[in-house]
N, C-alpha and C. Protein backbone atom coordinates (compact mmCIF):
# COMPACT_ATOMS: atom_id res chain seq x y z
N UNK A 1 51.96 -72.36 -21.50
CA UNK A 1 51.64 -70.97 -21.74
C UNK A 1 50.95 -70.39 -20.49
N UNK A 2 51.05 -69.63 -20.34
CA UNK A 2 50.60 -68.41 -19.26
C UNK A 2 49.35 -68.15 -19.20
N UNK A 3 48.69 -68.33 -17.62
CA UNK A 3 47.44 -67.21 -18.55
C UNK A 3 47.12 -66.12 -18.72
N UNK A 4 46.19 -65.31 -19.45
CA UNK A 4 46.54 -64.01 -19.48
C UNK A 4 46.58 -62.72 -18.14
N UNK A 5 45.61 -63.56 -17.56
CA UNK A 5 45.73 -62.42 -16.02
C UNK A 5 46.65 -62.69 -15.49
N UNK A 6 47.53 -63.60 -15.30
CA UNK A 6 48.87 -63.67 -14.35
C UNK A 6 49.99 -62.91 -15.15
N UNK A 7 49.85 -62.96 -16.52
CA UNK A 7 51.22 -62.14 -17.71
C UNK A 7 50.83 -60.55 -17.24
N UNK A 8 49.84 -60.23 -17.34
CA UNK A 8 49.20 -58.91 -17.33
C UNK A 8 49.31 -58.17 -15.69
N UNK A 9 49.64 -59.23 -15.21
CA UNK A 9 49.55 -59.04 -13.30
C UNK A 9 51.67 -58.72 -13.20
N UNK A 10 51.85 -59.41 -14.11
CA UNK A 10 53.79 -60.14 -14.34
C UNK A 10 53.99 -58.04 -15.17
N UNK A 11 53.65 -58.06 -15.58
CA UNK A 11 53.94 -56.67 -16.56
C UNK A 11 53.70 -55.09 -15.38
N UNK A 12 52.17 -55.32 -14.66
CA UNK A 12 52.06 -54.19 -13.97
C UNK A 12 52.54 -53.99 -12.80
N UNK A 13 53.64 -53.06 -12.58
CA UNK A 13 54.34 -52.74 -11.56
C UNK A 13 53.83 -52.26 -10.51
N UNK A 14 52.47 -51.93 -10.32
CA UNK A 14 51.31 -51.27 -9.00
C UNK A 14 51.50 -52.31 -8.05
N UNK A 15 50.62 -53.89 -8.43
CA UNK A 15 50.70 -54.64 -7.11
C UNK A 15 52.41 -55.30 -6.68
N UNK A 16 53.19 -55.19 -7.66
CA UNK A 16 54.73 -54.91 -7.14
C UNK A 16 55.56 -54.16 -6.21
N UNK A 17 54.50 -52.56 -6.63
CA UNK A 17 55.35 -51.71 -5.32
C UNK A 17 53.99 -51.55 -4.23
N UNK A 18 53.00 -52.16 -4.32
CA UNK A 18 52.14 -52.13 -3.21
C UNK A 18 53.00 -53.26 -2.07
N UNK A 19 53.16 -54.71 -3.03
CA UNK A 19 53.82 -55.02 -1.69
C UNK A 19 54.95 -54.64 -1.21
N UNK A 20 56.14 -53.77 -1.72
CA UNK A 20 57.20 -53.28 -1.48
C UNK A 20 56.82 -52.73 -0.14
N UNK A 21 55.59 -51.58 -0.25
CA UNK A 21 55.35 -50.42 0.34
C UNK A 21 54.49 -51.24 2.09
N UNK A 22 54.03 -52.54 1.67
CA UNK A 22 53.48 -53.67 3.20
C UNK A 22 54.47 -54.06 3.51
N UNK A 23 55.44 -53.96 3.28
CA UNK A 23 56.33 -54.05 4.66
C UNK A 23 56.29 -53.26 5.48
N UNK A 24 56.28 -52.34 5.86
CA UNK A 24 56.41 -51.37 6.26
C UNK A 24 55.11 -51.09 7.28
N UNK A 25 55.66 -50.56 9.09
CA UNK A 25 54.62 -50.43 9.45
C UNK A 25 53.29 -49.52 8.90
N UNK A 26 52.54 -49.41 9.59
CA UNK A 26 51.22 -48.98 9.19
C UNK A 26 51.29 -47.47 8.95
N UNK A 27 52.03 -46.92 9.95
CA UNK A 27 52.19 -45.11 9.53
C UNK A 27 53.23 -45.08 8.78
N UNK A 28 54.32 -45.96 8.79
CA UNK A 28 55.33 -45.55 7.02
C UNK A 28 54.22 -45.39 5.88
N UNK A 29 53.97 -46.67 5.82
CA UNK A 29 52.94 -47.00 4.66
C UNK A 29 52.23 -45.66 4.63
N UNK A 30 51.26 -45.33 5.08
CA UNK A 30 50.78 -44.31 5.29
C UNK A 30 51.21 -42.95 4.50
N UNK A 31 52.42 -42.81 5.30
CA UNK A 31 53.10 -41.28 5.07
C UNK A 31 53.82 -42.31 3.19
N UNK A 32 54.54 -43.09 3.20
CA UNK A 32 54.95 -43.35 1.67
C UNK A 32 53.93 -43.18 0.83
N UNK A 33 53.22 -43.65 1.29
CA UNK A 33 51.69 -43.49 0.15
C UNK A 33 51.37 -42.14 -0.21
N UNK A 34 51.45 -41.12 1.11
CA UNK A 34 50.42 -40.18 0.87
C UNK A 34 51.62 -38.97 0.14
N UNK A 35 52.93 -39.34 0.25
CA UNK A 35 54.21 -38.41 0.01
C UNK A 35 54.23 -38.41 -1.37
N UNK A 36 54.15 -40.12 -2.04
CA UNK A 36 53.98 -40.87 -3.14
C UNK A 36 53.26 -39.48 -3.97
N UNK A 37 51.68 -39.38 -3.53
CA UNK A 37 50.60 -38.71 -4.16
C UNK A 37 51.23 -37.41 -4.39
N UNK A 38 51.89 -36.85 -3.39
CA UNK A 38 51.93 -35.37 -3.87
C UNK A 38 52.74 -35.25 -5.02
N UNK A 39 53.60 -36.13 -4.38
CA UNK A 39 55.26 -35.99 -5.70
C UNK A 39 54.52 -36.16 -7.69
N UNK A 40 53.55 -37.17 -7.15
CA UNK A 40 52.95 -37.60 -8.38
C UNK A 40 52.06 -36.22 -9.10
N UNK A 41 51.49 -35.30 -7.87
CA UNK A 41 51.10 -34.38 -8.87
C UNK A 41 52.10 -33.62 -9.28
N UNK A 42 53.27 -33.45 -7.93
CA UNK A 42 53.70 -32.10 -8.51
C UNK A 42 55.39 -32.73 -9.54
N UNK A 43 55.20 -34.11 -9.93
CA UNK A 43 55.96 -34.30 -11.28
C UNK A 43 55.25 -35.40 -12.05
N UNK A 44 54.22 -35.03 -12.79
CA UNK A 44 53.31 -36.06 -13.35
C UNK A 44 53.67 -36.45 -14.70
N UNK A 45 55.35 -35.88 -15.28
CA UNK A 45 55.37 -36.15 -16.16
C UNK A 45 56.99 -37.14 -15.96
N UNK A 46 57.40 -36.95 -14.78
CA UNK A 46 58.72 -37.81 -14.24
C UNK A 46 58.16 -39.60 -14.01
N UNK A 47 58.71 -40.32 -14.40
CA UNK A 47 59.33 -41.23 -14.09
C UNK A 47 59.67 -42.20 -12.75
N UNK A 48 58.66 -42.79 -12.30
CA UNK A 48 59.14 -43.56 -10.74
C UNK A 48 59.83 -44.20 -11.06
N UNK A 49 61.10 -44.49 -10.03
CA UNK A 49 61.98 -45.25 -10.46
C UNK A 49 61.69 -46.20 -9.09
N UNK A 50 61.43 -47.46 -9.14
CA UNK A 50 61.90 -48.01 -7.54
C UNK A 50 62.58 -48.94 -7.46
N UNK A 51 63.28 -49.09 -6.44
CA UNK A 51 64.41 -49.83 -5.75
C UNK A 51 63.87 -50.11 -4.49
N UNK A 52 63.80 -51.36 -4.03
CA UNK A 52 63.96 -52.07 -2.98
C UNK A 52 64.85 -52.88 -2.87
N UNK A 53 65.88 -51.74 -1.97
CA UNK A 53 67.23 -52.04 -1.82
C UNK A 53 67.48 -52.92 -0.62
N UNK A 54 68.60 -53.08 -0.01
CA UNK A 54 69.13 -54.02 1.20
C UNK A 54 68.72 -52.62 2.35
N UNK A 55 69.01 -51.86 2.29
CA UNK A 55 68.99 -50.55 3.40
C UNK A 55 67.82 -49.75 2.94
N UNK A 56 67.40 -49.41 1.82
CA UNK A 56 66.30 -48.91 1.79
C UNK A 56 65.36 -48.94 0.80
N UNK A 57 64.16 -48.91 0.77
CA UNK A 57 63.23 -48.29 -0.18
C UNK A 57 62.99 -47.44 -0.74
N UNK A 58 62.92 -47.28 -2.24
CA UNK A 58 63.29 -46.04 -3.05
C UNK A 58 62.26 -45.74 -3.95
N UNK A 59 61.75 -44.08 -4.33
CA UNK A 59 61.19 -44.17 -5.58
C UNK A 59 61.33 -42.72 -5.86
N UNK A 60 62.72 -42.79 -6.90
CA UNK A 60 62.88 -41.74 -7.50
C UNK A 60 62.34 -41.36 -8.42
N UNK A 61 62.26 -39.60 -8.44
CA UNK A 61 61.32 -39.01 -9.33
C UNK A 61 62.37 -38.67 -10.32
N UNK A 62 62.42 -39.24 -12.17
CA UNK A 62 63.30 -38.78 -12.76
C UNK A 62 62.31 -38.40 -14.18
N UNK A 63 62.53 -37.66 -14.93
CA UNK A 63 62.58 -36.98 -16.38
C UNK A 63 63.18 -38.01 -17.08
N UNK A 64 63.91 -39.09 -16.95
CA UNK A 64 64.25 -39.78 -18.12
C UNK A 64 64.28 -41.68 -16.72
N UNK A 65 64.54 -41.95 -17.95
CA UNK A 65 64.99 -43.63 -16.95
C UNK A 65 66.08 -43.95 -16.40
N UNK A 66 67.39 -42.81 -16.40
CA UNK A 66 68.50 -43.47 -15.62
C UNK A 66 68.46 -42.77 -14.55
N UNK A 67 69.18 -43.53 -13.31
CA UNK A 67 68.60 -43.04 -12.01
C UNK A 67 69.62 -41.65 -11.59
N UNK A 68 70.99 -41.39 -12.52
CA UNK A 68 71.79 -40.47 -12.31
C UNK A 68 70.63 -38.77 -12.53
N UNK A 69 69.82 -38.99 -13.48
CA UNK A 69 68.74 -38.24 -13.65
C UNK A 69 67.17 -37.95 -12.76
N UNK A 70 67.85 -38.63 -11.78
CA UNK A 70 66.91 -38.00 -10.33
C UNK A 70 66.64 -36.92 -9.77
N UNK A 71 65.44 -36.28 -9.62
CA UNK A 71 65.63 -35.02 -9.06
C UNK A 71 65.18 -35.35 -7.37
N UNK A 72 64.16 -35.58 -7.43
CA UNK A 72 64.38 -36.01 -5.71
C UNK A 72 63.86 -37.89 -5.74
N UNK A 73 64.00 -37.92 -4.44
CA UNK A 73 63.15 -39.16 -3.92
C UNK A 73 62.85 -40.06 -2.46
N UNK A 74 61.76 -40.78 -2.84
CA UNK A 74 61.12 -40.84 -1.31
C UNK A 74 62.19 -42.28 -0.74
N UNK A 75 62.51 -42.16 0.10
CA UNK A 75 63.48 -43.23 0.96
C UNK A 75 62.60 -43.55 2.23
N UNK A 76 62.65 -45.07 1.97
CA UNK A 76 62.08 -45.41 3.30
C UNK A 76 62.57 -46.24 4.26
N UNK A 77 63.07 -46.50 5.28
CA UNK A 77 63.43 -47.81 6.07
C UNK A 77 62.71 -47.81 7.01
N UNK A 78 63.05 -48.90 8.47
CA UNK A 78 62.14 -49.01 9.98
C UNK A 78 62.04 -48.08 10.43
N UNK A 79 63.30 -46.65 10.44
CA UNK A 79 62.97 -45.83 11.28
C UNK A 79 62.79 -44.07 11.28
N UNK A 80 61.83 -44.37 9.52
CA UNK A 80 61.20 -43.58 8.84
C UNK A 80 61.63 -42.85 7.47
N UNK A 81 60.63 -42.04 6.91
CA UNK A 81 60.83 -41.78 5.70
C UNK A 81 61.20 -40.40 5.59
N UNK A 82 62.11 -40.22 4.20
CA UNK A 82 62.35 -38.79 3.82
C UNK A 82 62.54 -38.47 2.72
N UNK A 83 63.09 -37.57 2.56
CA UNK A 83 62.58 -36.74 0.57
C UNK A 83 64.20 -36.50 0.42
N UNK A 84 64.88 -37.31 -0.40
CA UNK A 84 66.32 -37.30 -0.49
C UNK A 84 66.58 -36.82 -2.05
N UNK A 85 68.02 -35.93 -2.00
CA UNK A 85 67.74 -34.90 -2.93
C UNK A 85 69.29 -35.79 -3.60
N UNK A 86 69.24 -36.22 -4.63
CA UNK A 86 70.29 -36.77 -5.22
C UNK A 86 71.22 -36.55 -5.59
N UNK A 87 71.20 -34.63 -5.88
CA UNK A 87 72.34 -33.99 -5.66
C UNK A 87 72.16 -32.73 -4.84
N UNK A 88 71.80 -32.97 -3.77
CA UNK A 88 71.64 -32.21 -2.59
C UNK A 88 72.54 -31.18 -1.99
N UNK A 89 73.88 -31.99 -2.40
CA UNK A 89 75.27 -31.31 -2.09
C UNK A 89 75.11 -29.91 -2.54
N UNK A 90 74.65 -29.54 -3.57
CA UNK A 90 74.95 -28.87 -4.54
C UNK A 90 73.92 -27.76 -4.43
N UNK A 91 73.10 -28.32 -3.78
CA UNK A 91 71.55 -27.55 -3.91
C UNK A 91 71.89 -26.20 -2.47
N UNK A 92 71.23 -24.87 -2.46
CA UNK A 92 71.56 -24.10 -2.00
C UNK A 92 70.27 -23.86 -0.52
N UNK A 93 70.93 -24.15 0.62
CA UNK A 93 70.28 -24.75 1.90
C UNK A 93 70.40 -23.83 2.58
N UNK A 94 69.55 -22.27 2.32
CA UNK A 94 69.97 -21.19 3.67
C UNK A 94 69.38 -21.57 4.76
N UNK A 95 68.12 -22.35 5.15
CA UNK A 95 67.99 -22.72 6.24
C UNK A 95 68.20 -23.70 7.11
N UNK A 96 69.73 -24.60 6.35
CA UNK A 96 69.61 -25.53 6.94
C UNK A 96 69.65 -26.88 7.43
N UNK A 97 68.75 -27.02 6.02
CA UNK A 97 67.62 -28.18 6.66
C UNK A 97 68.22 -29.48 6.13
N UNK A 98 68.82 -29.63 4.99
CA UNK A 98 69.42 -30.67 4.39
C UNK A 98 70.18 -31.46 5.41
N UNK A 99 70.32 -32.72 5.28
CA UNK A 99 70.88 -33.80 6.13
C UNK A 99 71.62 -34.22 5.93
N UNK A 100 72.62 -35.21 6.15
CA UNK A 100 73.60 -35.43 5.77
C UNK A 100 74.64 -35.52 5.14
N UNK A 101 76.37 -35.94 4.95
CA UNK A 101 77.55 -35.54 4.44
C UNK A 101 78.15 -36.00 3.20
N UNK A 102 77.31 -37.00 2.82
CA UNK A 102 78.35 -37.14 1.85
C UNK A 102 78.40 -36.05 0.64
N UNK A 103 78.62 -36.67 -0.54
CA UNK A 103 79.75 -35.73 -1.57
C UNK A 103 78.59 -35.54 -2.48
N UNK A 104 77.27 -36.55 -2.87
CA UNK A 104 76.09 -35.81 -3.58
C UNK A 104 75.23 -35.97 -2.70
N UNK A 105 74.48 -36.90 -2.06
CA UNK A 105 72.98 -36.89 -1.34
C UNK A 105 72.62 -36.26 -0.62
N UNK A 106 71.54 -35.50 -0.19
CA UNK A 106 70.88 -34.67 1.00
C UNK A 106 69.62 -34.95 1.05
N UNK A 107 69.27 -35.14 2.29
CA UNK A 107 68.21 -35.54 2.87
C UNK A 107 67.05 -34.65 3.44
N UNK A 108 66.14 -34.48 3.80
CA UNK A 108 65.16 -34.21 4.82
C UNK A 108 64.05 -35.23 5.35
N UNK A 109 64.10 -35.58 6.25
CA UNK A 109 63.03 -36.42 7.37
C UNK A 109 61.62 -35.64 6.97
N UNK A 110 60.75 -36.87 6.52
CA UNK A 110 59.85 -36.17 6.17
C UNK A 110 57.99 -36.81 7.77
N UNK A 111 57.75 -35.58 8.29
CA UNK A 111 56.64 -35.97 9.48
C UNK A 111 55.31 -36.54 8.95
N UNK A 112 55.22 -35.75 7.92
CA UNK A 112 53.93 -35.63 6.39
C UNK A 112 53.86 -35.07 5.04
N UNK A 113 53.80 -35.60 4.96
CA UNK A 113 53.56 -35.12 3.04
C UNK A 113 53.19 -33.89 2.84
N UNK A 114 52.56 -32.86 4.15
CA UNK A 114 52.54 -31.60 4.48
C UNK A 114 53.62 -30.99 4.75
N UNK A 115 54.92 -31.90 5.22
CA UNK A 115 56.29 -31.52 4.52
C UNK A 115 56.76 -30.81 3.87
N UNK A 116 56.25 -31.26 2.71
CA UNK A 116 56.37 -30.81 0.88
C UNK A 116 55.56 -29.35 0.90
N UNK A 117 55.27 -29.08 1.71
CA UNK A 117 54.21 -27.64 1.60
C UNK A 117 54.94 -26.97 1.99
N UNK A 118 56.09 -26.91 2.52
CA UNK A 118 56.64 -25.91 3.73
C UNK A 118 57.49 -24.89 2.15
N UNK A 119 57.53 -23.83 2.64
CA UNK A 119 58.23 -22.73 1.83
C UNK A 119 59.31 -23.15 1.02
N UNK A 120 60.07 -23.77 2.55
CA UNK A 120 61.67 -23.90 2.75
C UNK A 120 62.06 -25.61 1.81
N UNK A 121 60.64 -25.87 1.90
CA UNK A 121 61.20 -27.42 1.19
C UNK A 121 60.70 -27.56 -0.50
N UNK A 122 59.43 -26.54 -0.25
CA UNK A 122 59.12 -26.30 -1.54
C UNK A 122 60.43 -25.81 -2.87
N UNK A 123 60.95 -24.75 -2.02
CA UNK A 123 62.26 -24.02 -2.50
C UNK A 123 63.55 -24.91 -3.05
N UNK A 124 63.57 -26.17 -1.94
CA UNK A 124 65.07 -26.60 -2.14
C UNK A 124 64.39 -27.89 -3.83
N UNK A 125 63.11 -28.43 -3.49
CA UNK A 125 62.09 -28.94 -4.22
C UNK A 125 62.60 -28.46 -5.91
N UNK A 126 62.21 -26.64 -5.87
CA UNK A 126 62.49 -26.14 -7.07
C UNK A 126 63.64 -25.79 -7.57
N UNK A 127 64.56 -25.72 -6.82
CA UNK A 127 66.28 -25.67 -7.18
C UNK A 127 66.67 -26.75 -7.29
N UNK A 128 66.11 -28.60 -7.47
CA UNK A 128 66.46 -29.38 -7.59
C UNK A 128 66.22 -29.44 -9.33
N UNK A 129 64.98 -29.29 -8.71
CA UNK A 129 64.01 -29.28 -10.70
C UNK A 129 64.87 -28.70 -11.84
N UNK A 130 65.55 -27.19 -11.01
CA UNK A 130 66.49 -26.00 -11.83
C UNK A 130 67.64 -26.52 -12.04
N UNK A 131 68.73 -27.12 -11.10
CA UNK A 131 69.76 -27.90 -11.47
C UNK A 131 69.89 -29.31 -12.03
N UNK A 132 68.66 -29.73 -12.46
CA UNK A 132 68.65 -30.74 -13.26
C UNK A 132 68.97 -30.58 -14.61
N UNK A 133 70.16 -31.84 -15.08
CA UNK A 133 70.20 -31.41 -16.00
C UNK A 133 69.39 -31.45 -17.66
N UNK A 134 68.33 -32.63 -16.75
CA UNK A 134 67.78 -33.34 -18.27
C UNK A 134 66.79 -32.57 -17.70
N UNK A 135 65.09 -31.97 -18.37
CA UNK A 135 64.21 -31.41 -18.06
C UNK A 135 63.58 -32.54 -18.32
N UNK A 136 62.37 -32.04 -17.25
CA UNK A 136 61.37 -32.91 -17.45
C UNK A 136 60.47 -32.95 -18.37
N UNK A 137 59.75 -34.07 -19.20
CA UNK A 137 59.02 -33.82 -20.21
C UNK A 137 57.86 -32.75 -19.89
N UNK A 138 57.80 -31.74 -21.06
CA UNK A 138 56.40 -30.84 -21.06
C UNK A 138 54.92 -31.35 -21.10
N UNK A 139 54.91 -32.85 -21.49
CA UNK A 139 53.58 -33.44 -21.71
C UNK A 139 53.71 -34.83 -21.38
N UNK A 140 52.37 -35.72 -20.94
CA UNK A 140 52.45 -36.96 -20.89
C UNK A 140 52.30 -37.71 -19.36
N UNK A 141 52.51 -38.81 -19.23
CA UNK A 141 52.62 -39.31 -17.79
C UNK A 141 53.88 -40.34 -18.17
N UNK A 142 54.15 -40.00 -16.90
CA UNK A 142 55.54 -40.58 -16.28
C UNK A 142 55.41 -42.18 -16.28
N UNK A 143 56.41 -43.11 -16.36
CA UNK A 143 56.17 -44.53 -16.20
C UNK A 143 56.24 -44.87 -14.97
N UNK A 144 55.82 -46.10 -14.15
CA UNK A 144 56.48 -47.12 -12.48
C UNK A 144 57.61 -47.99 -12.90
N UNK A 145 58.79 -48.11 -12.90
CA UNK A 145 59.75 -48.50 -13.61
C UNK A 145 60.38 -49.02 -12.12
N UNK A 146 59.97 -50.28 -12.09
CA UNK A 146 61.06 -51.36 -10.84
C UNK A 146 61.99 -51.82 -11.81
N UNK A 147 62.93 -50.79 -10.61
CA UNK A 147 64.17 -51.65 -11.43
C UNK A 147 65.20 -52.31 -10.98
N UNK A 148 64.94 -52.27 -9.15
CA UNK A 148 65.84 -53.32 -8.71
C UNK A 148 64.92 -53.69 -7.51
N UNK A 149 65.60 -55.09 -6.81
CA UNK A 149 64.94 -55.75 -5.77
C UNK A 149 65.82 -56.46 -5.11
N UNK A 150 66.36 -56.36 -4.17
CA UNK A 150 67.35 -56.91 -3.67
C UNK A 150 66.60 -57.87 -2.62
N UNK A 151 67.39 -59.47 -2.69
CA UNK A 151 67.14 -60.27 -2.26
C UNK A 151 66.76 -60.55 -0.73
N UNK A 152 68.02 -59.71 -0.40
CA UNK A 152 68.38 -59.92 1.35
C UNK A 152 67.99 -58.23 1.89
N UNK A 153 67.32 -58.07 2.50
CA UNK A 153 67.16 -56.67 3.39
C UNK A 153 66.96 -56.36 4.77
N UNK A 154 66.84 -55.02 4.91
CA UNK A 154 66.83 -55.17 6.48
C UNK A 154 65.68 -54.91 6.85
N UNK A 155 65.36 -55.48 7.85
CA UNK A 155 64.07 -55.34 8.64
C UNK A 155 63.14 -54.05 8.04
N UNK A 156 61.78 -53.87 7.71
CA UNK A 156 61.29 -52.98 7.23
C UNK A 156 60.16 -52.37 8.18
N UNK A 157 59.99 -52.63 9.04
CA UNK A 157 59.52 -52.69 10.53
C UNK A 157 60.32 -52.76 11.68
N UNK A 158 60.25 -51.39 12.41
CA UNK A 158 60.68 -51.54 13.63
C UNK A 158 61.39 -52.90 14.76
N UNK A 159 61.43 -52.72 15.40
CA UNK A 159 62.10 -54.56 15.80
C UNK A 159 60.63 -54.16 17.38
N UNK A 160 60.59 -52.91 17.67
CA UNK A 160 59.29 -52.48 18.54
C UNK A 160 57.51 -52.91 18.30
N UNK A 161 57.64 -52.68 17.01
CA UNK A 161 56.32 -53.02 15.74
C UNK A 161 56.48 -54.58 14.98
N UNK A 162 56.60 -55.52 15.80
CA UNK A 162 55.92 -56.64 15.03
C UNK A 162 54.91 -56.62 14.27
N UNK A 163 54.83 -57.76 13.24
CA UNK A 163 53.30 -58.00 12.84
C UNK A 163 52.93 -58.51 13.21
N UNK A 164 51.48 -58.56 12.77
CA UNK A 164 50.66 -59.20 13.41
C UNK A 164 50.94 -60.70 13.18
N UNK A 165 50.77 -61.50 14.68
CA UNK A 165 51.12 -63.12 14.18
C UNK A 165 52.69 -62.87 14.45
N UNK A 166 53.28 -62.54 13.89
CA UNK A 166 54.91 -62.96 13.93
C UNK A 166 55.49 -62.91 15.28
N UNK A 167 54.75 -62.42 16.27
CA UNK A 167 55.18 -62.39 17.50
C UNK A 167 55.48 -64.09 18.17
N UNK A 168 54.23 -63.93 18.01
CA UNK A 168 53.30 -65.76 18.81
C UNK A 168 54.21 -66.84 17.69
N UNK A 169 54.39 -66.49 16.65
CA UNK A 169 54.56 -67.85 15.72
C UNK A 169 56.27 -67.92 15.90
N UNK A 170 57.67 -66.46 16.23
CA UNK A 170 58.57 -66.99 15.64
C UNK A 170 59.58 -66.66 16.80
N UNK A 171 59.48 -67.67 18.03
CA UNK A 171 60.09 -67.22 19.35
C UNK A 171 59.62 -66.68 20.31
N UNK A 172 58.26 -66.02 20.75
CA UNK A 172 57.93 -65.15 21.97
C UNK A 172 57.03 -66.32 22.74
N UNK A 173 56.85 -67.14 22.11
CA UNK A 173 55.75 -68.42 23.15
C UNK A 173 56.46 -68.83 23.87
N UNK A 174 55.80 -68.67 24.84
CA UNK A 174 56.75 -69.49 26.57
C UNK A 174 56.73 -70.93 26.53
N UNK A 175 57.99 -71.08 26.72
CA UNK A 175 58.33 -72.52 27.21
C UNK A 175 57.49 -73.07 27.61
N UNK A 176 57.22 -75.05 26.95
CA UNK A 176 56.44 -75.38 27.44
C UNK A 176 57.45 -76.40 28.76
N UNK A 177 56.74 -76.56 29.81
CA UNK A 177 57.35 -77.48 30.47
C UNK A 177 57.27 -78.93 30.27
C-alpha cells in the first residue's frame, strides 16, 4: 500500500506541471509562469488542459475537458513562447498579427504576459471567447487536467543555454592526454 503523501502528491497535477514548466530556460519559465497567471484570471472558470508534447508544451484554456473546446493556449518550446488561438483561422485579424498557415491554428509570439494587455490581442482574446462554441462556465474554478506526456521530446532549452552541470558532465571536458 501507498503512503498517503506520495498518493496525494500521484493525484495533484501542480508539482507535475511545475516540472514540465523546469525544463525550460529561466526566462521561458518565467514568461510561462507569469502568462499562466494572467490567463488564470482572465478565465478562472476554464479548464487547463496540459500536454507535454514531442514539439511542444501546452496549456490550453478550455470551458469543458475536450481539447477541440479550446479557446486559446500557452505553447512553449527552446525558442520561445506564444498564445496560440485554436481556431485562429477563423478569428478576424485586422491588424495582422496572427501567425501562421495552417487550416485552424494561429499564433502570436508572446515578449510578456504584458502581451495580453495590448488592445489588439485583448480583441482577438475576445473573439476567441465569442466564437467558441461551448461557453465557459458562469461560476466555479476551472480544473489542471494533464492529459498527455510524451515520452521522447525535443530539447526544451536552447542548445546556446545549457544547464547548469550538463555542460562539464556530458562531452565539453577536454581530452585527457
Amino acid at each position: 500500500m501507498k503512503p498517503a503523501a506520495k498518493m496525494a502528491r500521484e493525484l495533484d497535477p501542480e508539482p507535475q506541471l511545475k516540472s514540465f514548466i523546469d525544463k525550460f530556460e529561466p526566462k521561458h519559465q518565467a514568461l510561462i509562469r507569469s502568462v499562466r497567471r494572467a490567463l488564470r484570471r482572465r478565465f478562472p472558470t476554464a479548464n487547463e488542459i496540459v500536454y507535454d508534447n514531442y514539439n511542444f508544451f501546452v496549456i490550453g484554456y478550455s470551458p469543458t475537458q475536450r481539447p477541440s473546446d479550446t479557446i486559446v493556449s500557452i505553447a512553449a518550446a527552446a525558442n520561445g513562447v506564444g498564445l496560440a488561438f485554436y481556431h485562429g483561422a477563423d478569428l478576424p485579424d485586422p491588424h495582422k498579427l496572427l501567425l501562421g498557415s495552417g487550416s485552424q491554428n494561429r499564433f502570436v509570439r508572446l515578449e510578456s504576459a504584458k502581451t495580453l494587455e495590448r488592445r489588439e490581442i485583448a480583441a482577438l482574446i475576445d473573439a476567441a471567447v465569442k466564437q467558441n462554441k461551448a461557453p465557459l462556465p458562469g461560476s466555479g474554478k476551472g480544473q489542471l487536467i494533464i492529459r498527455s506526456i510524451s515520452p521522447k521530446q525535443r530539447p526544451r532549452r536552447s542548445s546556446h543555454e545549457p544547464r547548469a552541470h550538463t555542460e562539464a558532465t556530458f562531452g565539453r571536458v577536454p581530452p585527457t592526454s
